[in-house]
N, C-alpha and C. Protein backbone atom coordinates (compact mmCIF):
# COMPACT_ATOMS: atom_id res chain seq x y z
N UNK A 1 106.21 122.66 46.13
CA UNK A 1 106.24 121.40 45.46
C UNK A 1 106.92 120.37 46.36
N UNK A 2 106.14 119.13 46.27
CA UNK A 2 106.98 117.88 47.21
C UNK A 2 107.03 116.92 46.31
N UNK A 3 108.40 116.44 46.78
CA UNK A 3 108.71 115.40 45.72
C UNK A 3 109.10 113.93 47.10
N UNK A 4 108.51 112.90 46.70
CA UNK A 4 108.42 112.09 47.40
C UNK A 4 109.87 110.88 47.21
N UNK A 5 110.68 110.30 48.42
CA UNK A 5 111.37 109.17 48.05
C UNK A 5 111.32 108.13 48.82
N UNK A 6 111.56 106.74 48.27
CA UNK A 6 111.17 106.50 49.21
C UNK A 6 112.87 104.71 48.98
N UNK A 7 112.85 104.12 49.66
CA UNK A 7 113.77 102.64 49.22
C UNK A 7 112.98 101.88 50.41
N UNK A 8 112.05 100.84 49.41
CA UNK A 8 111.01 99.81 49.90
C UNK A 8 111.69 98.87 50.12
N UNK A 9 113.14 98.70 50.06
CA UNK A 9 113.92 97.37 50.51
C UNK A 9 114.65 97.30 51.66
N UNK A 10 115.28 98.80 52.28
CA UNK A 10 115.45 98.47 52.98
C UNK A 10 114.56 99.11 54.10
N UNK A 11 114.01 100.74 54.14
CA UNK A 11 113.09 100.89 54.87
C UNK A 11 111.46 101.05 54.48
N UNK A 12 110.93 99.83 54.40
CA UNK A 12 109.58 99.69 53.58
C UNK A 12 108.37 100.46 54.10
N UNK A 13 108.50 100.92 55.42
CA UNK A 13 107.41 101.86 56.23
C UNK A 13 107.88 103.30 56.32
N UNK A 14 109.32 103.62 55.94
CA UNK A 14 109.55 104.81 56.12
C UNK A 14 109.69 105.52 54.77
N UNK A 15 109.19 106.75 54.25
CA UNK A 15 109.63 107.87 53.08
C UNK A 15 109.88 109.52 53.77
N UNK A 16 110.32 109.77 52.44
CA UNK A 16 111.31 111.26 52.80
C UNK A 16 110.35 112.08 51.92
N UNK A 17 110.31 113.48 52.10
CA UNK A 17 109.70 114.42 51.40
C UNK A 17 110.46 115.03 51.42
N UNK A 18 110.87 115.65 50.08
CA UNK A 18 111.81 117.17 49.74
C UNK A 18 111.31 118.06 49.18
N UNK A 19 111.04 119.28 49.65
CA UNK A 19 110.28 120.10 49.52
C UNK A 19 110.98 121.54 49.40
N UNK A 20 110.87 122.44 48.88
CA UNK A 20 110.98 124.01 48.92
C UNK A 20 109.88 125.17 48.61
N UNK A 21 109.90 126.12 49.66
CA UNK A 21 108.79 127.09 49.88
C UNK A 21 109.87 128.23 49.26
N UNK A 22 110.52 128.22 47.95
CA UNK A 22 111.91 129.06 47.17
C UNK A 22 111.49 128.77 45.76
N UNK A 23 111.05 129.37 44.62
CA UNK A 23 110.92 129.00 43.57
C UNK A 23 112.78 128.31 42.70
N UNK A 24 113.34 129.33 43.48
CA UNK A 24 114.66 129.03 42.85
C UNK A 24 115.29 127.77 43.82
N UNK A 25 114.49 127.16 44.34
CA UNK A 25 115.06 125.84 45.09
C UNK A 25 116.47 126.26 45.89
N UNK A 26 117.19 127.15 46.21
CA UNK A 26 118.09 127.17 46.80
C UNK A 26 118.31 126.74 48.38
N UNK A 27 116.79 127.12 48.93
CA UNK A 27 117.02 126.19 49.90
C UNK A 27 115.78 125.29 49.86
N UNK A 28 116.25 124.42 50.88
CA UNK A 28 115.18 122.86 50.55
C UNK A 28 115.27 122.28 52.11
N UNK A 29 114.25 121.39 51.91
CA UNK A 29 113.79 120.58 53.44
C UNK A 29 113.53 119.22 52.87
N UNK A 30 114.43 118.07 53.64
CA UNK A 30 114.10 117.10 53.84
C UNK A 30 113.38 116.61 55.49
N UNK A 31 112.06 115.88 54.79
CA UNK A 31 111.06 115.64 55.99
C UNK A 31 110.86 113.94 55.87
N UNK A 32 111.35 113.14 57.04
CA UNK A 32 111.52 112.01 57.03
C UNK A 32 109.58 111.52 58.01
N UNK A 33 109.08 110.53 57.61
CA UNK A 33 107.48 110.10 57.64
C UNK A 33 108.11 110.20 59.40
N UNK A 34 109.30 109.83 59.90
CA UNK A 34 108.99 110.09 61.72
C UNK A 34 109.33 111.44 62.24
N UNK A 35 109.50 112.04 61.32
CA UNK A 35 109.52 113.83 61.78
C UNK A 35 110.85 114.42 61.91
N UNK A 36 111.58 113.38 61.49
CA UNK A 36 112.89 114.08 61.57
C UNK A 36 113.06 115.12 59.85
N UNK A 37 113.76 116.44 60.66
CA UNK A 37 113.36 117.15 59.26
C UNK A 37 115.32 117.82 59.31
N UNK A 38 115.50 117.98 57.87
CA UNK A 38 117.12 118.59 57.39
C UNK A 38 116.85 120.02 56.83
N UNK A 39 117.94 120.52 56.93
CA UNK A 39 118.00 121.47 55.62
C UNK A 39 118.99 121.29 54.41
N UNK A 40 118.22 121.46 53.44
CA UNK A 40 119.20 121.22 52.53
C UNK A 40 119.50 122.42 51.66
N UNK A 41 120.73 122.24 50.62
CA UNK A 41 121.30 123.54 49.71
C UNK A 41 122.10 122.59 48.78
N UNK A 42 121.26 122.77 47.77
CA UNK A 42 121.67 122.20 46.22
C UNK A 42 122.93 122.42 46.01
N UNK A 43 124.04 121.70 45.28
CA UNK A 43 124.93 121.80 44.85
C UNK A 43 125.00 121.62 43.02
N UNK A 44 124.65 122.89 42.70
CA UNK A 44 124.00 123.57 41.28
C UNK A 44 125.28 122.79 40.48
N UNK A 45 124.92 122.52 39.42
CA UNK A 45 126.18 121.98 38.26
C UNK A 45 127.15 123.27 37.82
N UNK A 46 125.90 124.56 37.74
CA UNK A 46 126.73 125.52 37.07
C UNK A 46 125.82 126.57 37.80
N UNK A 47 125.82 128.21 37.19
CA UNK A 47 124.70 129.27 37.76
C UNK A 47 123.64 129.08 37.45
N UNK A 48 122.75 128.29 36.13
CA UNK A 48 121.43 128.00 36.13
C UNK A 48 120.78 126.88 37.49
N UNK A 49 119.84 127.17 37.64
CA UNK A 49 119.06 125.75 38.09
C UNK A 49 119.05 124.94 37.56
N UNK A 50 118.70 125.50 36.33
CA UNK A 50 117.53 124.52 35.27
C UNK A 50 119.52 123.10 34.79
N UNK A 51 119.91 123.97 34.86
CA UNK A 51 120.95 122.65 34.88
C UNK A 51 121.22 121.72 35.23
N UNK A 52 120.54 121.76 36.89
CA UNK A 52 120.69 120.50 37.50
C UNK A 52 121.84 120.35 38.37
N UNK A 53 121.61 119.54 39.32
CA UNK A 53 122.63 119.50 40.88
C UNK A 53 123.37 117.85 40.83
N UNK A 54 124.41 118.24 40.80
CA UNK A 54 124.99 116.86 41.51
C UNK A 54 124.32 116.64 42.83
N UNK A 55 124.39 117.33 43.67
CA UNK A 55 123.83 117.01 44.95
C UNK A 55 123.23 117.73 45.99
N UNK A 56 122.86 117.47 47.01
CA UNK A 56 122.60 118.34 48.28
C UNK A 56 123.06 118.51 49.39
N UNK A 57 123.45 119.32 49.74
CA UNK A 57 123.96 119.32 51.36
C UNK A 57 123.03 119.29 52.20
N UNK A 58 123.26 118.55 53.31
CA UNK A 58 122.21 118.66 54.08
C UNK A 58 122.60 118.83 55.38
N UNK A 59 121.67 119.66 56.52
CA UNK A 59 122.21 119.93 57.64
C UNK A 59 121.17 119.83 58.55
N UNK A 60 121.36 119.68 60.29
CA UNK A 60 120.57 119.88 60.93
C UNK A 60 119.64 121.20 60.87
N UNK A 61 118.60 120.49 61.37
CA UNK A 61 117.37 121.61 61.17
C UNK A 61 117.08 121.90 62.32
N UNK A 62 117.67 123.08 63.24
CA UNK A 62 117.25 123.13 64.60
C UNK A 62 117.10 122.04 65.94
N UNK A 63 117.64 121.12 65.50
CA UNK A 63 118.41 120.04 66.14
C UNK A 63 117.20 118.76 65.88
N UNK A 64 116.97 118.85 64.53
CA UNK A 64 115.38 117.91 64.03
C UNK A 64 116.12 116.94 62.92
N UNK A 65 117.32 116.92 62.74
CA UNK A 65 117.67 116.25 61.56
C UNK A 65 118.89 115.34 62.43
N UNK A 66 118.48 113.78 62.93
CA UNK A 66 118.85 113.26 63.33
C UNK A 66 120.62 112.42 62.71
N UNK A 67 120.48 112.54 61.38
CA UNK A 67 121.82 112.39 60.55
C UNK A 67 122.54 113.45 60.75
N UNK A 68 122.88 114.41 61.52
CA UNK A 68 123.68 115.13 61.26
C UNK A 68 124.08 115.78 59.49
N UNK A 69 125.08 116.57 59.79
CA UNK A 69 125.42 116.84 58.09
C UNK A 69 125.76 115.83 57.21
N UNK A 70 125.31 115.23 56.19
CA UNK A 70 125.98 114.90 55.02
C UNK A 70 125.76 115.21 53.68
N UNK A 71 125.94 114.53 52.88
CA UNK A 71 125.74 114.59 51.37
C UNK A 71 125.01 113.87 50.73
N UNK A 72 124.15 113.99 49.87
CA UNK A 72 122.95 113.15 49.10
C UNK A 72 123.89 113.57 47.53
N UNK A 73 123.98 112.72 46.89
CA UNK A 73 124.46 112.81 45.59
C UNK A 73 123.19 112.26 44.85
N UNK A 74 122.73 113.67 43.62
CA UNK A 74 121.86 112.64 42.80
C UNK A 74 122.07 111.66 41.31
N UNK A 75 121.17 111.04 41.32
CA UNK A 75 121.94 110.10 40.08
C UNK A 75 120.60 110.21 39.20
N UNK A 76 120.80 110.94 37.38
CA UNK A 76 120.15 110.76 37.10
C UNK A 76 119.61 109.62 35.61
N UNK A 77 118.53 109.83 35.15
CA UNK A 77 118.05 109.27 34.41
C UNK A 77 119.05 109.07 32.93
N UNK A 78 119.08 108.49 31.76
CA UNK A 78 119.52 108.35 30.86
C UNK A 78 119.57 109.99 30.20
N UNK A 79 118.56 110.78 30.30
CA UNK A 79 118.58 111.63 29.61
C UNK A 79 119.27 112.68 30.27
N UNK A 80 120.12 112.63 31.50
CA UNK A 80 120.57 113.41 31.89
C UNK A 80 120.57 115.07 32.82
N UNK A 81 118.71 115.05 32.69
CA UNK A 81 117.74 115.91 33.26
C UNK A 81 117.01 115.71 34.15
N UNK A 82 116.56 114.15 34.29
CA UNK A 82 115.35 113.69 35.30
C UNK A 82 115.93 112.92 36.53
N UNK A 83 116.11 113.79 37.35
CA UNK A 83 116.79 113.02 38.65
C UNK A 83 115.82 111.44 39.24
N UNK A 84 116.32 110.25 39.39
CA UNK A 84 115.91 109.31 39.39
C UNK A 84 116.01 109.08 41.05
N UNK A 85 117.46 109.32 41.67
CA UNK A 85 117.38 108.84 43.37
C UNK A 85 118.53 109.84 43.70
N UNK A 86 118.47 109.51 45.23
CA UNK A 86 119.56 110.50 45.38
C UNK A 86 120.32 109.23 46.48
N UNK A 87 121.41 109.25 47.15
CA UNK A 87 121.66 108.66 48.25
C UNK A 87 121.63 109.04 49.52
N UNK A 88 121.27 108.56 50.85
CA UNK A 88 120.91 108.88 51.81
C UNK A 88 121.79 108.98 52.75
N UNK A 89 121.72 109.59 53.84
CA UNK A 89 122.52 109.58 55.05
C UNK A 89 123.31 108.06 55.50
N UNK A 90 122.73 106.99 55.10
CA UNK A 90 123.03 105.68 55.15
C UNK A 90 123.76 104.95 54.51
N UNK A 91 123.66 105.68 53.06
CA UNK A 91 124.25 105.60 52.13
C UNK A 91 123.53 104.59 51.19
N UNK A 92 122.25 104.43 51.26
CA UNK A 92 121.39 103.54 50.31
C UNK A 92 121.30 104.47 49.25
N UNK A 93 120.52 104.10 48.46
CA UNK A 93 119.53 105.25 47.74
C UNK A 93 118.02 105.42 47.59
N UNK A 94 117.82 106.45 47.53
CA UNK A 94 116.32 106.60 47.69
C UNK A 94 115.90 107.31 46.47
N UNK A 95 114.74 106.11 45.81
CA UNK A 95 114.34 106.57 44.65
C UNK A 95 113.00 107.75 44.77
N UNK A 96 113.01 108.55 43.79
CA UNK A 96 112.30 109.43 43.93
C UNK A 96 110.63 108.92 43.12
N UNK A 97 109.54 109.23 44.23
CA UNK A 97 108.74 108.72 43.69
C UNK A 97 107.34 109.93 43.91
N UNK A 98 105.73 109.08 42.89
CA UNK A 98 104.92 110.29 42.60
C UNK A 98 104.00 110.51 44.43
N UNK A 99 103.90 108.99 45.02
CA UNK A 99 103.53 108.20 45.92
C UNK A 99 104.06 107.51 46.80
N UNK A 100 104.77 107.46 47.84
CA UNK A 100 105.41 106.49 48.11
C UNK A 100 103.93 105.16 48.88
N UNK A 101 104.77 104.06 48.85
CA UNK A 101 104.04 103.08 49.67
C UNK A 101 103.50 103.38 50.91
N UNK A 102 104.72 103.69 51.69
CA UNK A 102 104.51 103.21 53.30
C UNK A 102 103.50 104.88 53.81
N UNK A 103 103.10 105.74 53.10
CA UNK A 103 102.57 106.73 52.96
C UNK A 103 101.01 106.53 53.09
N UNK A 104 100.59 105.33 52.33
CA UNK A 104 99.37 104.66 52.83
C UNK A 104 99.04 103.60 53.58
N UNK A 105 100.35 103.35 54.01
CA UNK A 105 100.62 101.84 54.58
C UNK A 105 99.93 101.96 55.98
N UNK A 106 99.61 102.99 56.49
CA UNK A 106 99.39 102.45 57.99
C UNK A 106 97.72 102.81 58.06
N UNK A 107 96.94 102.74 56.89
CA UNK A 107 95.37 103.17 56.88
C UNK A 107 94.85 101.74 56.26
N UNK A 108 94.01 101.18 57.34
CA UNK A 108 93.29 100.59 56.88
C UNK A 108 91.74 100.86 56.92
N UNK A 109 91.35 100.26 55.30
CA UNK A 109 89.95 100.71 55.37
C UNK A 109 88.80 100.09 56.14
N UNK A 110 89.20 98.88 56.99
CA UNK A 110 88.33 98.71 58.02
C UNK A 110 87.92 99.80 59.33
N UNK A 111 89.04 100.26 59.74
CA UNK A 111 89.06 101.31 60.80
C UNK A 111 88.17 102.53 60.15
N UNK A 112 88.14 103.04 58.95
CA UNK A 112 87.63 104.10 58.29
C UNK A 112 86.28 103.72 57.68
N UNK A 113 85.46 102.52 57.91
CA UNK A 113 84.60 102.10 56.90
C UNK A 113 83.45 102.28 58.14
N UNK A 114 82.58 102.83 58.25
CA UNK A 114 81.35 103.20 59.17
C UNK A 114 79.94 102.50 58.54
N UNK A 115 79.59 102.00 58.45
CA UNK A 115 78.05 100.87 58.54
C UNK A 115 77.01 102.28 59.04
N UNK A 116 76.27 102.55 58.23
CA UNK A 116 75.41 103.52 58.78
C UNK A 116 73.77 102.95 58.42
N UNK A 117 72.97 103.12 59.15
CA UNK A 117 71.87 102.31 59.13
C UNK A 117 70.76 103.25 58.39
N UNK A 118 70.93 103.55 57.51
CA UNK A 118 69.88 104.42 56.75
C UNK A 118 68.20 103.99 56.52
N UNK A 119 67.86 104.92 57.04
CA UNK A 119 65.87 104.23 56.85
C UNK A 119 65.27 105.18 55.51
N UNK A 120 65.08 104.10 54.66
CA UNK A 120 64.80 104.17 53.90
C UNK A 120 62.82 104.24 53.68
N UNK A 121 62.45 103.88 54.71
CA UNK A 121 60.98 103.72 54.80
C UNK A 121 60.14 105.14 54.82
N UNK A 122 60.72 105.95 54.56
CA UNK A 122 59.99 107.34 54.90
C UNK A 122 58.73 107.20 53.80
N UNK A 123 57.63 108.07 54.15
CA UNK A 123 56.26 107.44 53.88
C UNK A 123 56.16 109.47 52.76
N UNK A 124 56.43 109.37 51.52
CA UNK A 124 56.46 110.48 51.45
C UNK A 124 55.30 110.50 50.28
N UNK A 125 54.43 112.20 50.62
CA UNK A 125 53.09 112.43 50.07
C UNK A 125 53.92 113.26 48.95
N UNK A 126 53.35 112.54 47.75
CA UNK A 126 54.18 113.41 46.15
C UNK A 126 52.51 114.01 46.22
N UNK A 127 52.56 115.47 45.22
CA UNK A 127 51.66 115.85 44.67
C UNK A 127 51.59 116.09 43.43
N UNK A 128 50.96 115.02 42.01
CA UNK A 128 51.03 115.27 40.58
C UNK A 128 50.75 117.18 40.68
């Protein structure tokens, strides 16, 4: 599962992907859109998951995670379950999203749009 974040104010071309190949999420990967990638390890509220994390630690990933170690604290929703953003190495926050923007931002559909000259004149013998 990837969960996308992204903060369009201050970096509007760049998003983060957090991801785990762990059903129990214990460990996790943050993957930044220029390839810089972390490891991360939840900081569980209690022994469930399903409880929910104040935060993540995060660490270099084989020397790919250009922030060094810090802390992402998440902040959530009213209801207390739905993590809304977390904060970043920068210390902004980055809201968690389904899509981010800058994810489609660099495709334009001129470059991808091909004009193909189809002949339509073919002379074809039907038989009732």
């Amino acid at each position: 599962m990837t969960i996308y974040l992204e903060n369009t104010e201050v970096s509007p071309d760049f998003y983060l992907e957090l991801y785990s190949y762990d059903d129990t999420f214990n460990r996790m990967y943050l993957k930044g859109s220029d390839g810089t990638k972390c490891v991360g390890t939840p900081d569980w509220k209690g022994d469930d998951p399903a409880d929910g994390a104040y935060g993540i630690y995060f660490t270099d990933y084989q020397g790919e995670c250009e922030y060094g170690d810090w802390y992402g604290e998440l902040t959530y929703a009213e209801d207390g379950t739905t993590a809304e953003s977390i904060t970043g190495p920068n210390g902004y926050s980055w809201t968690f999203v389904m899509e981010p923007v800058a994810l489609y931002s660099d495709y334009s559909y001129d470059e991808y749009y091909y004009d193909y000259d189809y002949d339509y004149d073919y002379d074809y013998d039907y038989e009732d």
